[in-house]
Protein backbone atom coordinates (compact mmCIF):
# COMPACT_ATOMS: atom_id res chain seq x y z
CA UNK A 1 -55.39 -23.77 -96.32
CA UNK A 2 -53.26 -22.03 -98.97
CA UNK A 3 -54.01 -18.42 -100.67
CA UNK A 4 -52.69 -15.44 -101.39
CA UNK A 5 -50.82 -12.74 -99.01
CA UNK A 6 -53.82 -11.04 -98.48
CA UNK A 7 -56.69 -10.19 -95.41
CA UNK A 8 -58.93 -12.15 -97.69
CA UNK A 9 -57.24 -15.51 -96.91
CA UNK A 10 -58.32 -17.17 -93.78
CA UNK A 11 -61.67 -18.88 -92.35
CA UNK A 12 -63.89 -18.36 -89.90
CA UNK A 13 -64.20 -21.31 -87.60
CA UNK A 14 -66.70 -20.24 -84.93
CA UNK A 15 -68.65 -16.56 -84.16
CA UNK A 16 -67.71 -16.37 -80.39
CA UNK A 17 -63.95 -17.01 -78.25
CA UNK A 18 -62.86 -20.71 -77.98
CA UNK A 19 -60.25 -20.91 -75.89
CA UNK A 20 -60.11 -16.78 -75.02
CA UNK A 21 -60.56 -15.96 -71.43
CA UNK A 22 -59.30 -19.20 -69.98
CA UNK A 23 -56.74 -18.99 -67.56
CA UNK A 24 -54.70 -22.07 -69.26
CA UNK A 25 -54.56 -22.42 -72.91
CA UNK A 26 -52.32 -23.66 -75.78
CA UNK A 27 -52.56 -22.49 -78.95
CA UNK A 28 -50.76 -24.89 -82.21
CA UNK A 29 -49.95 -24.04 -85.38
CA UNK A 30 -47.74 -25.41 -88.16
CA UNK A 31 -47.70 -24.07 -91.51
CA UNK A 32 -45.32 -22.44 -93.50
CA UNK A 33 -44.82 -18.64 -94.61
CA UNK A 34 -42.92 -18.32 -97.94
CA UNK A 35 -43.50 -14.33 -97.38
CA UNK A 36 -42.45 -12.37 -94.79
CA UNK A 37 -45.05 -11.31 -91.92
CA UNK A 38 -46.50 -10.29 -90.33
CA UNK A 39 -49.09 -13.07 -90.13
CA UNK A 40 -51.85 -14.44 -88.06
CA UNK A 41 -51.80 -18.58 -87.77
CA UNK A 42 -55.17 -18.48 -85.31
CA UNK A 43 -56.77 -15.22 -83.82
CA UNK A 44 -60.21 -14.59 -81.81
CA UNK A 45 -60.84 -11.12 -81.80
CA UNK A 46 -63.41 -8.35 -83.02
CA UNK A 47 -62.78 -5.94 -85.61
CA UNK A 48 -61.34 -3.43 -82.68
CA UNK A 49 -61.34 -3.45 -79.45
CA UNK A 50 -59.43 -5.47 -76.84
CA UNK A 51 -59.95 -9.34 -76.00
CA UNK A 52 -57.48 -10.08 -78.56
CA UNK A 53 -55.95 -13.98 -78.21
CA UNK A 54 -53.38 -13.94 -81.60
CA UNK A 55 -50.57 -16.43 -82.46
CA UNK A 56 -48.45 -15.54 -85.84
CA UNK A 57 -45.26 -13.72 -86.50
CA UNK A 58 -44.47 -10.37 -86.19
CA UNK A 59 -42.92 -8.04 -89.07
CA UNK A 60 -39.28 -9.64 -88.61
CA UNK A 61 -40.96 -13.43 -88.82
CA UNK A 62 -40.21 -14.23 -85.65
CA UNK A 63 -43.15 -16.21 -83.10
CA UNK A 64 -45.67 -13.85 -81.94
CA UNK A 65 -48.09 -13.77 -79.06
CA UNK A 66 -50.73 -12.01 -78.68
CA UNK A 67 -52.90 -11.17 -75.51
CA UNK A 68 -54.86 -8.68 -74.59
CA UNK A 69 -57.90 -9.11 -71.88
CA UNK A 70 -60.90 -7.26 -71.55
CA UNK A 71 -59.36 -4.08 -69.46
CA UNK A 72 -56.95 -3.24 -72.17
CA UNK A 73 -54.16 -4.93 -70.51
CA UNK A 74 -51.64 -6.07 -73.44
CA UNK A 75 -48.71 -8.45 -73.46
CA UNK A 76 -46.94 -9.37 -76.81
CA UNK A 77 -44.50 -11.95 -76.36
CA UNK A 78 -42.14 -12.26 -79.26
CA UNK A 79 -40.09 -15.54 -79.95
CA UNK A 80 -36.37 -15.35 -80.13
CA UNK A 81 -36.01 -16.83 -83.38
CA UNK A 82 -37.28 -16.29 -87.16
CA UNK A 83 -38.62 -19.18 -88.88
CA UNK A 84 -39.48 -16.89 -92.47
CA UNK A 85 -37.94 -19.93 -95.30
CA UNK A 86 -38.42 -18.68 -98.51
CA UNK A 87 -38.52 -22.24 -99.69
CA UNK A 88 -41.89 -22.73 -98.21
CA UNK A 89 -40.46 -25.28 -95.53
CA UNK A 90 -43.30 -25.55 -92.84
CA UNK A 91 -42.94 -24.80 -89.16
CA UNK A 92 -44.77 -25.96 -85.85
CA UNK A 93 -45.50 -22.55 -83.70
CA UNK A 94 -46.96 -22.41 -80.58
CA UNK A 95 -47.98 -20.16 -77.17
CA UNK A 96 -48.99 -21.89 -74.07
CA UNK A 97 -50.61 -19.81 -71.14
CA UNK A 98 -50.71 -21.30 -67.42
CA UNK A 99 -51.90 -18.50 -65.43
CA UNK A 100 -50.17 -15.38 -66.03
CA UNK A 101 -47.17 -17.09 -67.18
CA UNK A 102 -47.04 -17.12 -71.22
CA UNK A 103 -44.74 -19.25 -73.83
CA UNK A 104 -44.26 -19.54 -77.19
CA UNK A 105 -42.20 -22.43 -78.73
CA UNK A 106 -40.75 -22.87 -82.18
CA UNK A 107 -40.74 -26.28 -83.49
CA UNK A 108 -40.84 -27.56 -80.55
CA UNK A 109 -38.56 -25.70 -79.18
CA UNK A 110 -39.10 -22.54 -75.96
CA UNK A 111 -38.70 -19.78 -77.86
CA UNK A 112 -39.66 -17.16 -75.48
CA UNK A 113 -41.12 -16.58 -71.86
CA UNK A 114 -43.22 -13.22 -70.48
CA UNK A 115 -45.35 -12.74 -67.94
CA UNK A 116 -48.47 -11.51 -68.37
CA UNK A 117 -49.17 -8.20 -66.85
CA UNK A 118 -52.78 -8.56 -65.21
CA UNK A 119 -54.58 -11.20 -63.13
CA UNK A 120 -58.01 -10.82 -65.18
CA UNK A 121 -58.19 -13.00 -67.70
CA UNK A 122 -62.28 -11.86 -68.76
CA UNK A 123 -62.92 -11.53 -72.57
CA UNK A 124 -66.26 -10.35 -72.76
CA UNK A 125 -66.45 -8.64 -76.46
CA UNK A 126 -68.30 -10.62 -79.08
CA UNK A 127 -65.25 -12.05 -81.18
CA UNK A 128 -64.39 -14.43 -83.70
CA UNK A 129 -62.62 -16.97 -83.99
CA UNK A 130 -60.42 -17.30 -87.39
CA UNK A 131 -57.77 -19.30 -88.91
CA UNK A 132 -55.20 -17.72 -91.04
CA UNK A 133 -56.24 -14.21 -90.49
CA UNK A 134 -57.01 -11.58 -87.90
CA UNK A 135 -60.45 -10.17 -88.67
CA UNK A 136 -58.85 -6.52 -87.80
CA UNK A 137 -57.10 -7.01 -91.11
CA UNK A 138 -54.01 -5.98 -89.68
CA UNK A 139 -52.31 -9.60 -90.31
CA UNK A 140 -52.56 -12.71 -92.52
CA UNK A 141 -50.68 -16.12 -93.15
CA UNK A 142 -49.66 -15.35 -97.03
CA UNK A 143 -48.27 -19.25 -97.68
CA UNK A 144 -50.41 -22.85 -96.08
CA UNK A 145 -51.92 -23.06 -92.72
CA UNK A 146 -51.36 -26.94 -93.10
CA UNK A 147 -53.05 -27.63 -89.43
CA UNK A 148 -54.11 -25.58 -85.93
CA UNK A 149 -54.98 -26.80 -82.79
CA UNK A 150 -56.17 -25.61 -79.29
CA UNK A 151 -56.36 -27.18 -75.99
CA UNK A 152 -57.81 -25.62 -72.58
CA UNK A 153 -54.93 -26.04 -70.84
CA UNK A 154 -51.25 -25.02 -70.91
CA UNK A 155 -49.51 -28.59 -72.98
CA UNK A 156 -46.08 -29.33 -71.41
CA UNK A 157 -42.98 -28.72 -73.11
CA UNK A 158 -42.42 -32.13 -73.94
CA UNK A 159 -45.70 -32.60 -75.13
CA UNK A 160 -44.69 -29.57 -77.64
CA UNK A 161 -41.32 -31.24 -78.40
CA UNK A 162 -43.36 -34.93 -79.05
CA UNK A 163 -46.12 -33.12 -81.92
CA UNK A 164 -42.59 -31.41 -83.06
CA UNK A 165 -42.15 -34.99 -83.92
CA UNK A 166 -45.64 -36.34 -84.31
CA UNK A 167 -47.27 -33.32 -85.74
CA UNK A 168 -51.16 -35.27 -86.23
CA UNK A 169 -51.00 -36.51 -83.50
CA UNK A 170 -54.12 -34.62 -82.22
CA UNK A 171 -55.94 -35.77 -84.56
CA UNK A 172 -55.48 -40.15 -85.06
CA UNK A 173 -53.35 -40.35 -81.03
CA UNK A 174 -51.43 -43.40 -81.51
CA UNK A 175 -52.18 -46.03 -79.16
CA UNK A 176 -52.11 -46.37 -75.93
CA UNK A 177 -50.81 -43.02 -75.56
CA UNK A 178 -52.40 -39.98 -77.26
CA UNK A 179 -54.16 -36.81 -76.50
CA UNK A 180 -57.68 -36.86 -76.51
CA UNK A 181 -59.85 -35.63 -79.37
CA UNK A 182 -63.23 -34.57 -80.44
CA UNK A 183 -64.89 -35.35 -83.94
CA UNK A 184 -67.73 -32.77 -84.33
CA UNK A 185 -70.54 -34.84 -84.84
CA UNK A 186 -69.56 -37.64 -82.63
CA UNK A 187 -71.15 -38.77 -79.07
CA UNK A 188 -67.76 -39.19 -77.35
CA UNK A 189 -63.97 -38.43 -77.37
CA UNK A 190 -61.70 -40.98 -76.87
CA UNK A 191 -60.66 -40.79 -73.14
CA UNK A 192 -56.52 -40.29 -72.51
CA UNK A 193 -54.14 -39.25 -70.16
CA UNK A 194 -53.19 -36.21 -71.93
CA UNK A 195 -56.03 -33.51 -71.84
CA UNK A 196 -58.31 -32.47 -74.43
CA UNK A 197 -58.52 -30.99 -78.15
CA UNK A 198 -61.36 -28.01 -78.07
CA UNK A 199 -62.79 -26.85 -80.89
């Protein structure tokens, strides 16, 4: 997905939360953002409001994670490390929540720990779910959303470091090892070790 650094890039992928309101999640993104942020790799959200699930960068291009459940209670976790390249060199971003413990990771890499601040994980507003955009229009991806992921559960850190390394690997796993993965349209997914690609 490529456009311009505007609210009007992005896509709608589905017209309720995926992955919002789970207690584990992982959110994956790897694109690259020739202009500075902020920007929004994959949000679920409404227009206002709380339930807000948002991984991107923040103004000084550094990983940012965004959560926010339905009693207003916010945590923004912000990476350590900018990955803004001007060259348009793509990055692998991620945020990983097990519990109230929350992660992001730059290319592979931790990048930044927080805990978040309430045990209530309920998202009850009737969001969406986009890809390169938050729907608020307060944040876009202004360069190529090359691929996005999410899994319901937290991935490991080496499982991070390995897509670092492997990054379709959620789509074709290689064999025998791989994570498993849905085709919409399909009957079946193909049955691993390593937990499952929802869409």
């Amino acid at each position: 997905m490529t456009g311009p650094a505007s609210a009007s890039q992005g896509a709608q992928i589905h017209n309720a939360n995926i992955v919002g309101g789970l207690t584990n999640l992982t959110i994956w993104g790897y694109g690259a953002t020739p202009s500075s942020g902020p920007s929004a790799f994959y949000c679920e959200r409404a227009g206002s409001g709380s339930d807000i699930l948002k991984l991107g960068a923040d103004t000084t291009n550094k990983v940012l994670f965004t959560y926010r459940n339905d009693a207003g209670t916010l945590t923004q976790l912000l990476g350590a490390s900018a990955f803004f390249d001007a060259s348009g060199t793509p990055h692998q971003i991620a945020a990983t929540k097990q519990g109230t413990a929350l992660s992001v990771y730059l290319d592979g890499k931790l990048d930044g720990t927080a805990t978040f601040g309430s045990g209530s994980d309920a998202f009850t507003n009737a969001n969406v779910a986009h890809l390169g955009t938050d729907p608020s229009g307060e944040s876009w991806t202004g360069g190529s959303l090359i691929a996005c992921a999410v899994w319901n559960r937290a991935l490991s850190a080496a499982e991070l470091k390995w897509l670092r390394a492997e990054p379709y690997a959620f789509i074709a796993p290689p064999s025998p090892r791989g994570m498993r993965f849905a085709v919409p349209g399909t009957a079946a997914a193909v049955p691993t070790s390593y937990g499952e690609l929802v869409w």
